[in-house]
Structure formats: C-alpha cells, structure tokens
N, C-alpha and C. Protein backbone atom coordinates (compact mmCIF):
# COMPACT_ATOMS: atom_id res chain seq x y z
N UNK A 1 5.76 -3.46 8.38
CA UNK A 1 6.44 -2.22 8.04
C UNK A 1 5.88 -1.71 6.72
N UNK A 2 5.26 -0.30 6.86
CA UNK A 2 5.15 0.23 5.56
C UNK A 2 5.95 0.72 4.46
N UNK A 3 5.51 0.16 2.69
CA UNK A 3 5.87 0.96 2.28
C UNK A 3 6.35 1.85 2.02
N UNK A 4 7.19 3.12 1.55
CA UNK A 4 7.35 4.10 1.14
C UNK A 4 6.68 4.45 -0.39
N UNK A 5 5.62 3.83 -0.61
CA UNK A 5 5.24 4.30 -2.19
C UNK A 5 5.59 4.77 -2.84
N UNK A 6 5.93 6.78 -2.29
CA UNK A 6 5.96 7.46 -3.33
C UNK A 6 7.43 7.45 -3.78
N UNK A 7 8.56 7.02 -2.48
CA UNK A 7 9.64 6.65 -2.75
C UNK A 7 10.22 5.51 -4.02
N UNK A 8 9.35 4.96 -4.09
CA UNK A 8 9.24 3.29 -5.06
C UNK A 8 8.88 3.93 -6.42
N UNK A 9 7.99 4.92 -6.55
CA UNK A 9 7.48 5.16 -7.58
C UNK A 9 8.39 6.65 -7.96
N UNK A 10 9.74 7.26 -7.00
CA UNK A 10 10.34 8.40 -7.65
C UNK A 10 11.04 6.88 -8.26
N UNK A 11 12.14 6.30 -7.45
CA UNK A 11 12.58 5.34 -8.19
C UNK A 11 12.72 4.91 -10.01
N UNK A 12 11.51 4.29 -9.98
CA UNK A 12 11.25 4.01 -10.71
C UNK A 12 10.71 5.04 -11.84
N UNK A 13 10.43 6.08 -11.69
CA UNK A 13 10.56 7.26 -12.69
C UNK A 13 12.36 7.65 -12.69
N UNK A 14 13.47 7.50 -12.04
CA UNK A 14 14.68 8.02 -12.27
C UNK A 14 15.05 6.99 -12.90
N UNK A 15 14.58 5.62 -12.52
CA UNK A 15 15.11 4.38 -14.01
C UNK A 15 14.32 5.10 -14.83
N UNK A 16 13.15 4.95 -15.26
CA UNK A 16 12.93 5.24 -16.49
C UNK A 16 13.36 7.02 -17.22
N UNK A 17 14.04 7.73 -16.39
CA UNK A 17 14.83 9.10 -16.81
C UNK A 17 16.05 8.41 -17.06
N UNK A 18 16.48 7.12 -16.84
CA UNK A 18 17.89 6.98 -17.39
C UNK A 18 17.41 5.97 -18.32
N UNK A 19 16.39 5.07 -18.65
CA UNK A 19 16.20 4.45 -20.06
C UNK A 19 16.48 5.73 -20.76
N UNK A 20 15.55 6.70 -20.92
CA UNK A 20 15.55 8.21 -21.61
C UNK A 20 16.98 8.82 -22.16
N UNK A 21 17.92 9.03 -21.04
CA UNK A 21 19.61 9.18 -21.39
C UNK A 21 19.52 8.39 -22.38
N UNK A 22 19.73 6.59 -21.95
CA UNK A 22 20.33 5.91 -23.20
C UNK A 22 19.77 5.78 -24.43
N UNK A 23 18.29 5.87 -24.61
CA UNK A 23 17.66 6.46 -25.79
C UNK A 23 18.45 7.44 -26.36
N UNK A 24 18.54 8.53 -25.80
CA UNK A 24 19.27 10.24 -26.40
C UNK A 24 20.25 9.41 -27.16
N UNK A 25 21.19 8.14 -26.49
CA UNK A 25 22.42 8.03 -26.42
C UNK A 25 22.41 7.33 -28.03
N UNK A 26 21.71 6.43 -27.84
CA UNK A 26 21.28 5.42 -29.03
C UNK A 26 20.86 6.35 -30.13
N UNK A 27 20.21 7.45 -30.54
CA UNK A 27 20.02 8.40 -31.23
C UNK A 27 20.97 9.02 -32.09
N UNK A 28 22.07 9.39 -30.84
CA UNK A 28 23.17 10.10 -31.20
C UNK A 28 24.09 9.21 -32.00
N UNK A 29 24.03 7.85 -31.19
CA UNK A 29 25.16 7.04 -31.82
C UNK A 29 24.29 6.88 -33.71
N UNK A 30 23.10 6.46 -33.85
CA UNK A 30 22.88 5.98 -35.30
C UNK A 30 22.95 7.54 -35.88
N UNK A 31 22.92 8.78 -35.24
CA UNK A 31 23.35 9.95 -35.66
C UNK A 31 24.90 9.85 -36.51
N UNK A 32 25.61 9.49 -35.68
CA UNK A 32 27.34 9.50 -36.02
C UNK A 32 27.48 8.20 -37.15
N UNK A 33 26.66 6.80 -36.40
CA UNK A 33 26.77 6.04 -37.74
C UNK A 33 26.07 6.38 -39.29
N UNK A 34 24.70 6.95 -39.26
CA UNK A 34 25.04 7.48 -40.62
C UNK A 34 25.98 8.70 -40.97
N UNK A 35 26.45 9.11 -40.29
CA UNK A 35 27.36 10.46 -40.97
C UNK A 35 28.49 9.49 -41.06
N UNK A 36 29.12 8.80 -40.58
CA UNK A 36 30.40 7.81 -41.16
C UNK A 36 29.89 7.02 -42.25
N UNK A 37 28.86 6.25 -42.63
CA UNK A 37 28.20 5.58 -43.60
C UNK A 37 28.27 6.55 -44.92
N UNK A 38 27.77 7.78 -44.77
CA UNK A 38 27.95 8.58 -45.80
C UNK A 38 29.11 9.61 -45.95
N UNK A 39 30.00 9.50 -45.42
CA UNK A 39 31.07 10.22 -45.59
C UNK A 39 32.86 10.07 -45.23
N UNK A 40 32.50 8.54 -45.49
CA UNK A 40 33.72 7.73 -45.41
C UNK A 40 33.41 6.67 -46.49
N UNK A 41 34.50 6.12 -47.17
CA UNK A 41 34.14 5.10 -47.81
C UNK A 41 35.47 3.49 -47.83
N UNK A 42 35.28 2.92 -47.18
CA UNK A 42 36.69 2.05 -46.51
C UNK A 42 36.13 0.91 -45.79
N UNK A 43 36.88 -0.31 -45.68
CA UNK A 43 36.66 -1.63 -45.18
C UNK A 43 36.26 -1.40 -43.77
N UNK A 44 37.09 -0.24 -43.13
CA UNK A 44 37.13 -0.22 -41.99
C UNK A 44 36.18 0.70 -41.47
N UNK A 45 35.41 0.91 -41.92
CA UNK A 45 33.82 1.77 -42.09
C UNK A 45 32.56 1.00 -42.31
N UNK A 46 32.94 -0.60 -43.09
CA UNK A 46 31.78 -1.74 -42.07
C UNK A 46 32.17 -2.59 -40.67
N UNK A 47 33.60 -1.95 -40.51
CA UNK A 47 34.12 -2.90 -39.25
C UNK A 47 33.15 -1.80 -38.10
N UNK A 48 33.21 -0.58 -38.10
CA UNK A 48 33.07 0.50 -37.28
C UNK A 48 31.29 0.14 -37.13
N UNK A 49 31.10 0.15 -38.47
CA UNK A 49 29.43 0.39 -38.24
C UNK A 49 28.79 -1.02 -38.01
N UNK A 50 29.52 -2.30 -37.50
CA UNK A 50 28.95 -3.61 -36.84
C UNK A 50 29.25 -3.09 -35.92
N UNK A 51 29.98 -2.70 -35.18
CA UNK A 51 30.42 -2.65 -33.61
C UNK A 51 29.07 -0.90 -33.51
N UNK A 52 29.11 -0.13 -34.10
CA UNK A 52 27.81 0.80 -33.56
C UNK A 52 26.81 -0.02 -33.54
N UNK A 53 26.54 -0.91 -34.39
CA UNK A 53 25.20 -1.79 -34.42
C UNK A 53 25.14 -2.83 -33.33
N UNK A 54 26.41 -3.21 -32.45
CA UNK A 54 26.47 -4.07 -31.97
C UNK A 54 25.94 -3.00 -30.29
N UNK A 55 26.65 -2.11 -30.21
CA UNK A 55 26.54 -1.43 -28.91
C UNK A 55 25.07 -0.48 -28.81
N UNK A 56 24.65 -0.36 -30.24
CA UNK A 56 23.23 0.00 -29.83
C UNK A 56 22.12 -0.78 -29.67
N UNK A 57 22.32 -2.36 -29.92
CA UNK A 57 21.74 -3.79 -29.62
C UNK A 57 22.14 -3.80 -27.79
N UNK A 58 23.32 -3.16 -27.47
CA UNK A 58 23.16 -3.77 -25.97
C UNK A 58 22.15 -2.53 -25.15
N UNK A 59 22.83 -1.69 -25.86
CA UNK A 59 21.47 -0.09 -25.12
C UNK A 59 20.53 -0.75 -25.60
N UNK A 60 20.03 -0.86 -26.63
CA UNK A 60 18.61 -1.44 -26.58
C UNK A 60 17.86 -2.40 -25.47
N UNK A 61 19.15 -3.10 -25.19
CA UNK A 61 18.13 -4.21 -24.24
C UNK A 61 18.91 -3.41 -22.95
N UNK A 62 19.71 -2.41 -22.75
CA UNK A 62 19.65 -1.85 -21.21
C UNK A 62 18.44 -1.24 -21.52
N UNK A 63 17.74 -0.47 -22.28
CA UNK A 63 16.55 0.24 -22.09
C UNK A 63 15.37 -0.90 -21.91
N UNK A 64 15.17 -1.38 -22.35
CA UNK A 64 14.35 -2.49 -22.18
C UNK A 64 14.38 -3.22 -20.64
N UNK A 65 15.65 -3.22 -20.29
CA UNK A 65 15.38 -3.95 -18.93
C UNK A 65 15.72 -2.93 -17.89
N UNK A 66 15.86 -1.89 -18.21
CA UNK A 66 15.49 -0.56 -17.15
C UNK A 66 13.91 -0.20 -17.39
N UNK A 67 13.53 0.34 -18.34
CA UNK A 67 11.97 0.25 -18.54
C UNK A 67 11.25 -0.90 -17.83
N UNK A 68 11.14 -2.12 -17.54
CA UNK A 68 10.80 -3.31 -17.46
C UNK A 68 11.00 -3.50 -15.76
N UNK A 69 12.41 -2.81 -15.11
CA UNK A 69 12.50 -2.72 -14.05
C UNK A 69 11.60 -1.53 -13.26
N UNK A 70 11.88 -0.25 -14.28
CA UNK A 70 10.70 0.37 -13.79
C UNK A 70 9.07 0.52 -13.48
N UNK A 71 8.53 -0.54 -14.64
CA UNK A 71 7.23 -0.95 -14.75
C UNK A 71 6.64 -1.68 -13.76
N UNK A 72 7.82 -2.73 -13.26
CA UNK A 72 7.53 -3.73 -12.50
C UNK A 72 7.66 -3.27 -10.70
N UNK A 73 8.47 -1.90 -10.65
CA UNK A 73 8.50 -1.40 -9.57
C UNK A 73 7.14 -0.66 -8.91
N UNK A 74 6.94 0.01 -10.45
CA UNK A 74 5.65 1.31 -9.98
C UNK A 74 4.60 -0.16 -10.12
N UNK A 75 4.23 -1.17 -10.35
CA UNK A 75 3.52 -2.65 -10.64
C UNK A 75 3.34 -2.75 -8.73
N UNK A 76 4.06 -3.42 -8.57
CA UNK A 76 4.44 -3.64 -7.09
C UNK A 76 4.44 -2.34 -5.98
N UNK A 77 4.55 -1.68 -6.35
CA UNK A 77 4.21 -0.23 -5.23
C UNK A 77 2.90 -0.03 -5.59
N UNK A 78 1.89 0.07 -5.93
CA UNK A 78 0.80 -0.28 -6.93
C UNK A 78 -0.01 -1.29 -5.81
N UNK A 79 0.37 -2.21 -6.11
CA UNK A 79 -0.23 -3.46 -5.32
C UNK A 79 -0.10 -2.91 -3.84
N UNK A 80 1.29 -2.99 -3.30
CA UNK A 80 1.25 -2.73 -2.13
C UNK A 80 0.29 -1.77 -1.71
N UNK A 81 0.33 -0.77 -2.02
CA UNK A 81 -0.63 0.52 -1.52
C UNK A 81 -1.84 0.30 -1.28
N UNK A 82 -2.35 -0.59 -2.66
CA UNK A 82 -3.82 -1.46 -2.59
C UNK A 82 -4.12 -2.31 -1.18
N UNK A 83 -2.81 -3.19 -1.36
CA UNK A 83 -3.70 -3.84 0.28
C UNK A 83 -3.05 -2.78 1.38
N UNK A 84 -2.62 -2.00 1.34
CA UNK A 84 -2.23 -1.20 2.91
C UNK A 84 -3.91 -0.33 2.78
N UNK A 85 -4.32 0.16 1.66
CA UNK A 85 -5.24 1.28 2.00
C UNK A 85 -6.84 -0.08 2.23
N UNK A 86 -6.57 -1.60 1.46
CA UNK A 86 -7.56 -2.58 2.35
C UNK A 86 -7.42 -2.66 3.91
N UNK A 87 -6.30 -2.88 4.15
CA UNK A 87 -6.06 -2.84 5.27
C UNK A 87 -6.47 -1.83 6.35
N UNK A 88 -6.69 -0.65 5.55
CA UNK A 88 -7.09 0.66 6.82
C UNK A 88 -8.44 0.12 6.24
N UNK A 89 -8.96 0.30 5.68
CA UNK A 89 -10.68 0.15 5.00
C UNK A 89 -10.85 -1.37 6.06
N UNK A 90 -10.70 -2.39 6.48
CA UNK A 90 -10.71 -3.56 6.92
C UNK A 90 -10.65 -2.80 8.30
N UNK A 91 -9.45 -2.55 9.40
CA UNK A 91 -9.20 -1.84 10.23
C UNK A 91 -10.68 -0.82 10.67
N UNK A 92 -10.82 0.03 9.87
CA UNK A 92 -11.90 1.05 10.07
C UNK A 92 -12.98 0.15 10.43
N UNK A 93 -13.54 -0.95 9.22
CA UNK A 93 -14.92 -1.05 10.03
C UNK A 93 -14.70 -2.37 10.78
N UNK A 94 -13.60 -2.60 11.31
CA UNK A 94 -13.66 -3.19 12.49
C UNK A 94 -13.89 -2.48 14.02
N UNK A 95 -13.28 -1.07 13.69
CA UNK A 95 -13.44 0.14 14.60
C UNK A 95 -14.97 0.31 14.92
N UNK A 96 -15.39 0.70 13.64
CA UNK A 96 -16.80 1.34 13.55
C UNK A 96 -17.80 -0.06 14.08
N UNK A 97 -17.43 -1.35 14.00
CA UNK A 97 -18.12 -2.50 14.50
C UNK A 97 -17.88 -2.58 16.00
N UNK A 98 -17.18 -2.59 16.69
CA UNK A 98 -16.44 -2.84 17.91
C UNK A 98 -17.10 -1.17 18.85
N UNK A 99 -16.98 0.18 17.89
CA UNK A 99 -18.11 1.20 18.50
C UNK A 99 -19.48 1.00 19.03
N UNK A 100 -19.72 0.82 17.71
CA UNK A 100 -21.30 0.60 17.69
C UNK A 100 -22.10 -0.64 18.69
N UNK A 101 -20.75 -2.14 18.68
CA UNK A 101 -21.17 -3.28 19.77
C UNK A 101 -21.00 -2.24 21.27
N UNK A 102 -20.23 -1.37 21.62
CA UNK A 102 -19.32 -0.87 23.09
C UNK A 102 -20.90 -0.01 23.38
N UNK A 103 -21.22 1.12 22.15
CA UNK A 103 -22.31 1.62 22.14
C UNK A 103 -23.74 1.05 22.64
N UNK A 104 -24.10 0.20 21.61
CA UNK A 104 -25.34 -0.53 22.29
C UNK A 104 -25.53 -1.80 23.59
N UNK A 105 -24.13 -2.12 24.12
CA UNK A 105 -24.06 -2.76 25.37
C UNK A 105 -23.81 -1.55 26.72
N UNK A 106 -23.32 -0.17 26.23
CA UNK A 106 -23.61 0.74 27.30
C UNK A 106 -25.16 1.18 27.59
N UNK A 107 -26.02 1.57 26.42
CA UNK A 107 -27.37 1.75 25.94
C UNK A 107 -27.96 0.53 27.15
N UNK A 108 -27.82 -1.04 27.06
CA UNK A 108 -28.33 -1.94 27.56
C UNK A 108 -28.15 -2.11 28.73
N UNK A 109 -27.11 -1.34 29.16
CA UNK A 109 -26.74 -1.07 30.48
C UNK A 109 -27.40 0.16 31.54
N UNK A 110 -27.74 0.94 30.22
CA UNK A 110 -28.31 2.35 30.94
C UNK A 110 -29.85 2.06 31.51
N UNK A 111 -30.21 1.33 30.25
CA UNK A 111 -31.78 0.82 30.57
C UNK A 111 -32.25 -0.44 31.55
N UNK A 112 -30.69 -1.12 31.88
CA UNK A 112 -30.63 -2.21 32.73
C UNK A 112 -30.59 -1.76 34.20
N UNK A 113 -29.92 -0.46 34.18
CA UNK A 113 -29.86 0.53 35.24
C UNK A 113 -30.81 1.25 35.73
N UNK A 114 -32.04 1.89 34.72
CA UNK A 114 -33.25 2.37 35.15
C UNK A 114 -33.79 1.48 35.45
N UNK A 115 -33.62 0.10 35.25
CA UNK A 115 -35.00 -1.17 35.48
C UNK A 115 -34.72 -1.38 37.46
N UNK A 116 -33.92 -1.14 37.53
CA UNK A 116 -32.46 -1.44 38.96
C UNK A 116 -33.13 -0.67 39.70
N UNK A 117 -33.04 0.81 39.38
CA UNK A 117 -33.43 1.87 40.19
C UNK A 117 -34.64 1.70 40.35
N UNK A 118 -35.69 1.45 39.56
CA UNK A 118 -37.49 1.21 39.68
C UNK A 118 -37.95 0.03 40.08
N UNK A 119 -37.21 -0.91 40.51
CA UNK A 119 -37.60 -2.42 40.81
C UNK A 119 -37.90 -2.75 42.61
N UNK A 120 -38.85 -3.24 42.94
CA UNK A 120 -38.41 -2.87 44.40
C UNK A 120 -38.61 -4.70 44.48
N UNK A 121 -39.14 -5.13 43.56
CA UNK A 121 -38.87 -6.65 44.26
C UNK A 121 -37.53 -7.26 44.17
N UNK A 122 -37.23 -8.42 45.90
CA UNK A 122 -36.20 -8.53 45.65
C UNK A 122 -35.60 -9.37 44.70
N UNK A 123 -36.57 -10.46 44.42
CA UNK A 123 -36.32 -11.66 43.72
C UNK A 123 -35.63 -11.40 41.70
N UNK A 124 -36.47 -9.95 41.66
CA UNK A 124 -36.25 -9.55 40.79
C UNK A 124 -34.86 -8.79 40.84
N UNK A 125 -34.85 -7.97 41.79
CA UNK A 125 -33.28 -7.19 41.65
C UNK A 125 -32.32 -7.51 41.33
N UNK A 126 -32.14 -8.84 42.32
CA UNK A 126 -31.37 -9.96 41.82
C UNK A 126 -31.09 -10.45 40.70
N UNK A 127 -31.99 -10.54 40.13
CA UNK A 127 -31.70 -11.18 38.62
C UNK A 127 -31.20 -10.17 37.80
N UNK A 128 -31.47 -8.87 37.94
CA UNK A 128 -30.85 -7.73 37.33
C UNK A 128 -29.64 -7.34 37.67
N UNK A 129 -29.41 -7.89 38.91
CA UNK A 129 -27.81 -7.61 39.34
C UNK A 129 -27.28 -7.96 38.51
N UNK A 130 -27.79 -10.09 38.86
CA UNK A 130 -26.69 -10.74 38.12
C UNK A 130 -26.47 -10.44 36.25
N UNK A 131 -27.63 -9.83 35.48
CA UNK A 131 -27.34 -9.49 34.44
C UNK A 131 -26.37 -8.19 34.60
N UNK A 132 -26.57 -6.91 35.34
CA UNK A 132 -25.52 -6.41 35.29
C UNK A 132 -23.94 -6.30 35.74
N UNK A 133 -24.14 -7.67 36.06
CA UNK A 133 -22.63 -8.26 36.26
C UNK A 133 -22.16 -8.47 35.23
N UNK A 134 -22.74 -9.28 34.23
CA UNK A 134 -22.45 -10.09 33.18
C UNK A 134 -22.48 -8.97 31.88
N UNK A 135 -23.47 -7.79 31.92
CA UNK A 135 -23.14 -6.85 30.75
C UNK A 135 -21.74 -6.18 31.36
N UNK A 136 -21.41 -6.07 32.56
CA UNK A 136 -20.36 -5.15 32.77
C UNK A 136 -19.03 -5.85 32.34
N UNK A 137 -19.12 -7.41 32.53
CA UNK A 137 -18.02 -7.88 31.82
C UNK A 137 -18.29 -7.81 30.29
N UNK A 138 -19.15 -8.29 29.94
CA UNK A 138 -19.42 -7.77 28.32
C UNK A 138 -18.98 -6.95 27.85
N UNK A 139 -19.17 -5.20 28.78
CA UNK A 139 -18.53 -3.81 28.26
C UNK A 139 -17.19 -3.84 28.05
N UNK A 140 -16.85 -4.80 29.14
CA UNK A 140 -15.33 -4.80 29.87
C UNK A 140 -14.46 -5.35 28.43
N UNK A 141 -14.67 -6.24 28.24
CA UNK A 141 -14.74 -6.90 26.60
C UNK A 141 -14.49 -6.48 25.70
N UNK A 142 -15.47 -5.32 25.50
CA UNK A 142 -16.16 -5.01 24.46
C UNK A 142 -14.92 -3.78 24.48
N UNK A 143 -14.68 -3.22 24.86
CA UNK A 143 -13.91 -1.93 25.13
C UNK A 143 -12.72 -2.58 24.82
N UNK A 144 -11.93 -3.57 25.60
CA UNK A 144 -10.55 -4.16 25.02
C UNK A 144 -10.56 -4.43 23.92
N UNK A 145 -11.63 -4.85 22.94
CA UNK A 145 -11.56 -4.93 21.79
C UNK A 145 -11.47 -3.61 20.73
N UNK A 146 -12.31 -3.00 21.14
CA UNK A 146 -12.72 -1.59 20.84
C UNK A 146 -11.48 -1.07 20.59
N UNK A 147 -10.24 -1.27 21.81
CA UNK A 147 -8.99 -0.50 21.72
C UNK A 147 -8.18 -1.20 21.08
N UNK A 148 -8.07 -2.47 20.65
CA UNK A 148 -7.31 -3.15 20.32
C UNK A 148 -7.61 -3.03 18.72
N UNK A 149 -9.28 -2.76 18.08
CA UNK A 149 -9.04 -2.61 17.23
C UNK A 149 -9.05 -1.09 16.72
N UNK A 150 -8.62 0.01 16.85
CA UNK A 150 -8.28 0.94 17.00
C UNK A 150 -6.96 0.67 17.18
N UNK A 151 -5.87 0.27 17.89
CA UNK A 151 -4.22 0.04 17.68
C UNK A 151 -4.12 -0.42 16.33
N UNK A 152 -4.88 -1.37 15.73
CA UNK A 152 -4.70 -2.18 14.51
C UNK A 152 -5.30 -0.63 12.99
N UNK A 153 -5.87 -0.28 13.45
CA UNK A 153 -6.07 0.46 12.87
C UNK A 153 -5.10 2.04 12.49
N UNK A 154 -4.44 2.51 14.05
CA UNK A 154 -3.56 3.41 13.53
C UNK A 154 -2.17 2.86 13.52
N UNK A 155 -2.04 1.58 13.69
CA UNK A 155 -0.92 0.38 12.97
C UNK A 155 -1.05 0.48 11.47
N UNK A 156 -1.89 0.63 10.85
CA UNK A 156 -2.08 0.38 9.15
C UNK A 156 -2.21 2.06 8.61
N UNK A 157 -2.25 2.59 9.70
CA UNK A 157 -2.72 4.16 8.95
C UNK A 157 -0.82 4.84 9.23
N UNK A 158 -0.24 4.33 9.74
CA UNK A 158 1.50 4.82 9.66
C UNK A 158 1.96 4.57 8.90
C-alpha cells in the first residue's frame, strides 16, 4: 500500500504551524513576564514569574517535540518516496528487459519462419519445427513475464 507523501508532509508542516502558535505563545508570555517584573514590586511577583518560567520550560520542550515530530515525519515520507520511486525505476527496467527478451525471440522466430518457408529438405524441416516449437514456448514465457512484469510495474506506479 502506498504512501500518501504529500499528505505526511502537509502533516507535518501543520505540526510545525503549531510549534509556531506556541512560539507566538512563549513570546507573549516573557512579553507579560517582563511587564510584571518591571511594574510590580512584591513577593508574590517572584512566585508569578517561577511559574511563567516554569510554563515556558514546558512550551519549550512542546516545541521541541512537535518540531522533532515534524522532522522525523517529512524524514520518513522522504525515505518512503525514495524506495517507491526505486521501485518504479526497478519495475521499469524489468519491463524494458522482459520487451526487448519478447522482442528479439519474436525477431528469431520471424527468421526461423523464413528458414521454414525456403527449406525443402525434410530432415531439415524437422529440426526447424522442433526449434519452432520450443521458441514458441519460449515466446509463450516470455510474454507471461512481460505481463507480469508490467502488473508489478503499474502496482508501484499507484
């Protein structure tokens, strides 16, 4: 089953648009903690500004492990894509191999066929039969493969 790539990789750009929020967020908050730092003066104005320091220590590491989740997503969609597009590249010239064999055993057949038609001895005909028995199973072969690798091929291209 394929991928969805580009799906993996919106993903992982909407985590990293919400690291971004809690950045803004973390901003705003050391925004408000210095304006209380400088415009309050009271016990309960270092109680306030450990607990801002404490909650912009946990955004910090949500951004960090949303970033980190996102990296590791677009990382892995990344990879995947790599071996799906080996996989068609692998696929293809198994195609283009399995042509070219179907190709030059029809070719060997055509010329096995003029030798057929121009031969009048019998001893000889014979022997050309029995080779074109044996290329026709060859083709026969050669073609199931041919299609089979062609299925494998628009198997990896979906």
């Amino acid at each position: 089953m394929a991928m969805n790539v580009a799906r993996a990789q919106s993903q992982a750009y909407n985590l990293e648009s919400y690291a971004n929020d809690i950045r803004r967020a973390v901003n705003q908050l050391r925004t408000y903690k210095n304006m209380v730092m400088s415009n309050y003066q009271s016990d309960e104005v270092n109680i306030i500004v450990s607990e801002i320091d404490d909650i912009i220590r946990k955004l910090n590491k949500a951004i960090s492990e949303t970033s980190s989740v996102a990296a590791s997503i677009n990382a892995v969609a990344h990879r995947i894509r790599e071996q799906e597009l080996a996989r068609i590249r692998a696929a293809q010239t198994a195609v283009n191999n399995a042509r070219n064999n179907l190709n030059n055993l029809n070719r060997q057949r055509r010329n096995l066929q003029n030798q057929i038609n121009y031969t009048t001895d019998p001893n000889l005909l014979n022997e050309l039969m029995r080779q074109m028995s044996r290329l026709t199973n060859q083709i026969s072969n050669a073609q199931r493969y041919y299609n089979s690798c062609l299925a494998e091929l628009q198997a990896a291209q979906r």
